[in-house]
Structure formats: structure tokens, C-alpha cells
PDB file of N, CA and C in Angstrom:
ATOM      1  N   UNK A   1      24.509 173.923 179.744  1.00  0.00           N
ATOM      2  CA  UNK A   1      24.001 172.841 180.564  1.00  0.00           C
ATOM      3  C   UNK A   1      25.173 172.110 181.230  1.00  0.00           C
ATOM      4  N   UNK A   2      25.174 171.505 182.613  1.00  0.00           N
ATOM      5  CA  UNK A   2      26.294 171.023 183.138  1.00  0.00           C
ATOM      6  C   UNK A   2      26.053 169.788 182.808  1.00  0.00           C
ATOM      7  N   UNK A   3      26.948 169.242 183.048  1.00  0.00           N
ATOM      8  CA  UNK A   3      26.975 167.114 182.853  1.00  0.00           C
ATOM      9  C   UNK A   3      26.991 166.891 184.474  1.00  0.00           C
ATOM     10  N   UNK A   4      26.059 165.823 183.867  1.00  0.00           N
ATOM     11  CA  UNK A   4      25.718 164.945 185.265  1.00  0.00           C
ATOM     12  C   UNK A   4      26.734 164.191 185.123  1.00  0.00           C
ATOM     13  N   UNK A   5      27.631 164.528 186.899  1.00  0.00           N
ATOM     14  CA  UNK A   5      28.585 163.081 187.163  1.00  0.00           C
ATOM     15  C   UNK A   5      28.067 161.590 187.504  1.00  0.00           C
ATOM     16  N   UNK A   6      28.800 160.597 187.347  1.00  0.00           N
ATOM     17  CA  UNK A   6      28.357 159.545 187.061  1.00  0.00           C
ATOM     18  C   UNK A   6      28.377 159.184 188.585  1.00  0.00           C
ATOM     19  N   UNK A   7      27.441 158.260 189.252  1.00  0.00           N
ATOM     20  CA  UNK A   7      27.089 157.967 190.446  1.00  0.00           C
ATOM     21  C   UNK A   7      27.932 156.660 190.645  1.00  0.00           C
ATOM     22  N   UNK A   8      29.155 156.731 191.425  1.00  0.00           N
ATOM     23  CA  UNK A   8      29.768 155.923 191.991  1.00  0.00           C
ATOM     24  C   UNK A   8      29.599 154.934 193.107  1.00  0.00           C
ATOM     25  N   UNK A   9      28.898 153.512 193.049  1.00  0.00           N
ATOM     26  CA  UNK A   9      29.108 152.600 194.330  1.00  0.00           C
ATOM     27  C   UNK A   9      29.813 151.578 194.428  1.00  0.00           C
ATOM     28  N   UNK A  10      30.132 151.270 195.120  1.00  0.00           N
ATOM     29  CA  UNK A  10      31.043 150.015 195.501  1.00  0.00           C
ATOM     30  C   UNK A  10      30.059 148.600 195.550  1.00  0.00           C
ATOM     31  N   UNK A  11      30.299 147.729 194.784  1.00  0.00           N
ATOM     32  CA  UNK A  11      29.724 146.558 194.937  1.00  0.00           C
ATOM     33  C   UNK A  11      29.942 145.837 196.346  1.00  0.00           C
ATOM     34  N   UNK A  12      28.067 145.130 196.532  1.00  0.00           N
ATOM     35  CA  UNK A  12      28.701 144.945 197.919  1.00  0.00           C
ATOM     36  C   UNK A  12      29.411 143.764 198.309  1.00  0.00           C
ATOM     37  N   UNK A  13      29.476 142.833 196.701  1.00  0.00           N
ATOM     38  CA  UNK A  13      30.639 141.569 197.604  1.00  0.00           C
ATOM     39  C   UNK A  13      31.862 141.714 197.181  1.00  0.00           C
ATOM     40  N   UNK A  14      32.657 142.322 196.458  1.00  0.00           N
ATOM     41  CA  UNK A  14      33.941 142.598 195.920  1.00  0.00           C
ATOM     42  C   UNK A  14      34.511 144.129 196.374  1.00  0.00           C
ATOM     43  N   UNK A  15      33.301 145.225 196.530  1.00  0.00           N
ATOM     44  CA  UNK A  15      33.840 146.183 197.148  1.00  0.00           C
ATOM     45  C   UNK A  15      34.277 147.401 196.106  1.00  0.00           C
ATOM     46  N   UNK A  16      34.652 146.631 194.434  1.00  0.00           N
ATOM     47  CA  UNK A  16      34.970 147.564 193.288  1.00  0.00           C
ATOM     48  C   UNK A  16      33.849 148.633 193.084  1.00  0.00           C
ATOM     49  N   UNK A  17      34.274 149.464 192.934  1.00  0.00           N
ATOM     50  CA  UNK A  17      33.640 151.131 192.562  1.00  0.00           C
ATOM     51  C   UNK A  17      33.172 150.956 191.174  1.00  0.00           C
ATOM     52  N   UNK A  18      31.745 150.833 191.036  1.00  0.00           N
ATOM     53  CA  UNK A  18      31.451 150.885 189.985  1.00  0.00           C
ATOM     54  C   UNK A  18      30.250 152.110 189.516  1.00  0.00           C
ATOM     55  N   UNK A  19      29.910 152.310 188.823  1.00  0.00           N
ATOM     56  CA  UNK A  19      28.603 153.513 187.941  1.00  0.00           C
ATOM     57  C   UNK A  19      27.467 152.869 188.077  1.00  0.00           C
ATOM     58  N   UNK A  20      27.029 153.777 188.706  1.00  0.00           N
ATOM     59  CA  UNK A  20      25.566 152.986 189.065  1.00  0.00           C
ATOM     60  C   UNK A  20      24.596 153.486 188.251  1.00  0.00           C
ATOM     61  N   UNK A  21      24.047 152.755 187.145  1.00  0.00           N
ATOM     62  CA  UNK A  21      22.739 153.491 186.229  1.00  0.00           C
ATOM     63  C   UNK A  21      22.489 152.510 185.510  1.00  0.00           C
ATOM     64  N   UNK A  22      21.293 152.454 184.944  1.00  0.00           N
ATOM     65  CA  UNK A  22      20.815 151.681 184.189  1.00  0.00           C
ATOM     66  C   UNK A  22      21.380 150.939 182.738  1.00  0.00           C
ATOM     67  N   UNK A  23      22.868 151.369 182.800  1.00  0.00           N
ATOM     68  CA  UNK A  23      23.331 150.378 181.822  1.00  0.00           C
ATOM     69  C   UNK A  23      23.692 149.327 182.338  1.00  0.00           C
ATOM     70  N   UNK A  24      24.461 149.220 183.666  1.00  0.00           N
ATOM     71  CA  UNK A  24      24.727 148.195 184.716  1.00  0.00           C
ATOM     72  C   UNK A  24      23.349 147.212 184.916  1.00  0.00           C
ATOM     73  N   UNK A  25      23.207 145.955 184.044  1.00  0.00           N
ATOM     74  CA  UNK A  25      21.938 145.113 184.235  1.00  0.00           C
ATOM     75  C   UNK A  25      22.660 144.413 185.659  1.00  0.00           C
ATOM     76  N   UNK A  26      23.518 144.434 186.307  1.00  0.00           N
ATOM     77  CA  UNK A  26      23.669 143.395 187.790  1.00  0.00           C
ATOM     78  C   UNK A  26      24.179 144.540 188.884  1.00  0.00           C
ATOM     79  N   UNK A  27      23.516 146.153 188.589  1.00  0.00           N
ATOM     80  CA  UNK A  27      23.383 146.970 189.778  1.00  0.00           C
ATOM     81  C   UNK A  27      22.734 146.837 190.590  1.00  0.00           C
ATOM     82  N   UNK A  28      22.979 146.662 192.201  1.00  0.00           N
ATOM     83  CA  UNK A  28      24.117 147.064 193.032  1.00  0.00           C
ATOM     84  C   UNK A  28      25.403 146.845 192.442  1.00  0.00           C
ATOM     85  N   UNK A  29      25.640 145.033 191.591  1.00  0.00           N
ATOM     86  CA  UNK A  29      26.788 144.564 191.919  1.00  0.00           C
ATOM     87  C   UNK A  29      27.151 144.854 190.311  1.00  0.00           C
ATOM     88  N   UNK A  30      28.702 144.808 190.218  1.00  0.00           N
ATOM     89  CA  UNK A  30      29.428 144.837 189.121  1.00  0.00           C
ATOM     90  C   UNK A  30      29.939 144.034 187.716  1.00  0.00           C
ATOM     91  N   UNK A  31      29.424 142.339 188.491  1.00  0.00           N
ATOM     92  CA  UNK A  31      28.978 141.759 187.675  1.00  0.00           C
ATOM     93  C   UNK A  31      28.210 140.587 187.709  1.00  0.00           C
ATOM     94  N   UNK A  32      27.559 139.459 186.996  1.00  0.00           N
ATOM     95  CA  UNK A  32      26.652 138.695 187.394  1.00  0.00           C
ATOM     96  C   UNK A  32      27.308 137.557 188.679  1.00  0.00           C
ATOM     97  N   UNK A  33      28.862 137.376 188.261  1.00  0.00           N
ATOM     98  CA  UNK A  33      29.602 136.994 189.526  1.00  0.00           C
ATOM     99  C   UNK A  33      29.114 137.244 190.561  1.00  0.00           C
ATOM    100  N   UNK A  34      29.155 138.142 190.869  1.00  0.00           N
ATOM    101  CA  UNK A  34      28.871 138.882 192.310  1.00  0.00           C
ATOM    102  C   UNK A  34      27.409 138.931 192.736  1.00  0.00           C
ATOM    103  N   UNK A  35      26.599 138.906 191.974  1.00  0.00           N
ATOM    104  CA  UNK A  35      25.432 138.952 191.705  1.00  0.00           C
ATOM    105  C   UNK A  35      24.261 137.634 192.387  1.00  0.00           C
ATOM    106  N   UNK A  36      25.646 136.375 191.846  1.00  0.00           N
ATOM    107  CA  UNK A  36      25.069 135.110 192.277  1.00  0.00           C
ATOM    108  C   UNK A  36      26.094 134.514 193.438  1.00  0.00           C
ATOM    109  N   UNK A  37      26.678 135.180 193.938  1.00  0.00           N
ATOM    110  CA  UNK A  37      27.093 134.705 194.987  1.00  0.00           C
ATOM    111  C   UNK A  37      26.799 135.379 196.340  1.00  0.00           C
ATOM    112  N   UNK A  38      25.877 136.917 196.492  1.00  0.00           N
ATOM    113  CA  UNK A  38      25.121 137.291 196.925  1.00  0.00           C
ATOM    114  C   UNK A  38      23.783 136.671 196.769  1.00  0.00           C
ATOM    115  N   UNK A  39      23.102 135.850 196.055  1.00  0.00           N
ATOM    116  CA  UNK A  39      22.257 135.754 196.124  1.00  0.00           C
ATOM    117  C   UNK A  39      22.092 133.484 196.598  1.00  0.00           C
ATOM    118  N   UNK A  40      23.659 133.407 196.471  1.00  0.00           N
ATOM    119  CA  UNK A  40      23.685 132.154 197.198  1.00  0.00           C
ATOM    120  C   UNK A  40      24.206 132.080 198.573  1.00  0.00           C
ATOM    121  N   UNK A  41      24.647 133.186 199.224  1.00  0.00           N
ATOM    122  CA  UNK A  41      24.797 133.642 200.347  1.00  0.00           C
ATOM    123  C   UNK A  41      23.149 133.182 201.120  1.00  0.00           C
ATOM    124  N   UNK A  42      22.155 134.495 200.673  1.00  0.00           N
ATOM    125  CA  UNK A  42      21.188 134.111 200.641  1.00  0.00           C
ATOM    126  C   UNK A  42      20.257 133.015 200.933  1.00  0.00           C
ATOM    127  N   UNK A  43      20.216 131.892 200.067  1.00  0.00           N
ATOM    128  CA  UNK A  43      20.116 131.264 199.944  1.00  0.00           C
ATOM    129  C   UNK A  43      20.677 129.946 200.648  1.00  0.00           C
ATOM    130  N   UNK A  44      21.672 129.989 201.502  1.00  0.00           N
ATOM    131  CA  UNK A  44      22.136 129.552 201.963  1.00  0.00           C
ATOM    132  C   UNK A  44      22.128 130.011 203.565  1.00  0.00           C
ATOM    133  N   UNK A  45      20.899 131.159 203.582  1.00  0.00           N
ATOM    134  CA  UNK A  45      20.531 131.574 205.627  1.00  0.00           C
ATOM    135  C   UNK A  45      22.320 132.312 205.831  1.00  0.00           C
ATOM    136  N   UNK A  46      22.943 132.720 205.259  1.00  0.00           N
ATOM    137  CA  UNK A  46      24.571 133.744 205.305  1.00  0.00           C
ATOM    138  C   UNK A  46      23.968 135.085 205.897  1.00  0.00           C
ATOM    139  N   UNK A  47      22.778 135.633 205.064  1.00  0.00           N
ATOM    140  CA  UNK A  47      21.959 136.424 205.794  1.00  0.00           C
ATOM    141  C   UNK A  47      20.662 136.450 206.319  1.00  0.00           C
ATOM    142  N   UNK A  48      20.356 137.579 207.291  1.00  0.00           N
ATOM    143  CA  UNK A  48      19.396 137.076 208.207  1.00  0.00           C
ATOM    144  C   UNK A  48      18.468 138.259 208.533  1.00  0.00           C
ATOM    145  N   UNK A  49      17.931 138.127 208.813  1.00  0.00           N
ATOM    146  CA  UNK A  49      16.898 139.717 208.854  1.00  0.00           C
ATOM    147  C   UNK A  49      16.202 139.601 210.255  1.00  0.00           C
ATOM    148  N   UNK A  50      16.942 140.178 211.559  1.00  0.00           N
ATOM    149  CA  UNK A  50      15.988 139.891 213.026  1.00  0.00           C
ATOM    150  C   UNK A  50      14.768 140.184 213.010  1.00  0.00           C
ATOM    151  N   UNK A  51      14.375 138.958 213.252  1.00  0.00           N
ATOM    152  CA  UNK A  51      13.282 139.027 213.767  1.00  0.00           C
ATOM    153  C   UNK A  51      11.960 139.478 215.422  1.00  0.00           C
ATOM    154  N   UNK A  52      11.892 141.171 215.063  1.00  0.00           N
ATOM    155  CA  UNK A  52      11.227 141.461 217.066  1.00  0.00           C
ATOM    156  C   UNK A  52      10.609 141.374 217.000  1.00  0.00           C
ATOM    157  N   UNK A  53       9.357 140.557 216.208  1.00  0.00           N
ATOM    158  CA  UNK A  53       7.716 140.721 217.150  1.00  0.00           C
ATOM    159  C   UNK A  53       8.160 139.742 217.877  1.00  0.00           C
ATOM    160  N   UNK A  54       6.808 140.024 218.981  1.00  0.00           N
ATOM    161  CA  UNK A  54       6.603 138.886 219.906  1.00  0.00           C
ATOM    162  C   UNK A  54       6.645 137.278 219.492  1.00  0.00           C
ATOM    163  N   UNK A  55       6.755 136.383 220.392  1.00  0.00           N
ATOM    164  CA  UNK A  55       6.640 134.598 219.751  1.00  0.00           C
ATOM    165  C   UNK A  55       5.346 134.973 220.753  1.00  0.00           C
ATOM    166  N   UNK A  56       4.888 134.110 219.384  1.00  0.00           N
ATOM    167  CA  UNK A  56       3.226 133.086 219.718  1.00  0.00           C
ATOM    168  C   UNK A  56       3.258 132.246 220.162  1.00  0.00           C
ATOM    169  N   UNK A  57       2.152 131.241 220.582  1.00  0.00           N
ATOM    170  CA  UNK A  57       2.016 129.978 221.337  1.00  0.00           C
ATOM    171  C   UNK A  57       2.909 129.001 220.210  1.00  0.00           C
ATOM    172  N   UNK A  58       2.485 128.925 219.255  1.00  0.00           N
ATOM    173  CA  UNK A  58       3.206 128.151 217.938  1.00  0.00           C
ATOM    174  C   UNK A  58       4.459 128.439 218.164  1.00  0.00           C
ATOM    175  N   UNK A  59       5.249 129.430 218.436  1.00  0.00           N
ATOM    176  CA  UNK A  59       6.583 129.192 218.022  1.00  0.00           C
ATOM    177  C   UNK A  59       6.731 129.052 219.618  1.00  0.00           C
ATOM    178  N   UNK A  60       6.489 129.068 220.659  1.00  0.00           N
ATOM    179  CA  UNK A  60       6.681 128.048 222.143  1.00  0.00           C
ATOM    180  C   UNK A  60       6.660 126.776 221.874  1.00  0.00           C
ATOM    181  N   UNK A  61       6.145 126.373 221.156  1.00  0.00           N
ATOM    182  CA  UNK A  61       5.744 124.758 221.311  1.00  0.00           C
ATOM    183  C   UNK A  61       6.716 123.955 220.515  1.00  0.00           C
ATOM    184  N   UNK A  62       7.518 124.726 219.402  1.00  0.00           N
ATOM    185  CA  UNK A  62       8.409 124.479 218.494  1.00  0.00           C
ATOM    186  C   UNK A  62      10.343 124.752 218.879  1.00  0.00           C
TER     187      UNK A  62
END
């Protein structure tokens, strides 16, 4: 039987190469550090998700 290699990603706010599998409880990230400062990014409108439908009368008037 061959061994499964271990699945390598880079966390996405520090960038460190870490093993991605279910022993990692703060995968994507590498540790809860990173974890909550992605998620106060967040929280803070840092990220943004465009928005293309059309605007409605409501968002004219606003």
C-alpha cells in the first residue's frame, strides 16, 4: 500500500505552509492567531464580495 502525502497549504494571512487535514482544528489557517484576525478583517468590511445584480428602486432612493 502507498502512503498518502500530506496535503500542503499556505495559510492565507501569514502565508506559512501548513498540512491540511483534520487534525488542524483552525484549517485553512495555521493557528487560531490567524484565524481571528481573518475573521476581524471581516468584520471590519477589509473584505468585500461585489455585488452585480441590478439596484432596485430602494437602493436609488438610498
Amino acid at each position: 500500500m502507498s502512503e498518502v502525502k500530506p496535503r500542503l497549504v499556505a495559510c492565507p494571512h501569514c502565508k506559512k505552509l501548513i498540512e491540511y487535514s483534520l487534525n488542524n482544528k483552525y484549517r485553512p489557517f495555521c493557528s487560531e492567531r490567524c484565524q481571528l484576525i481573518d475573521l476581524g478583517d471581516w468584520a471590519n468590511e477589509n473584505y468585500k464580495i461585489p455585488d452585480n445584480s441590478p439596484p432596485n428602486q430602494e437602493d436609488e432612493l438610498n
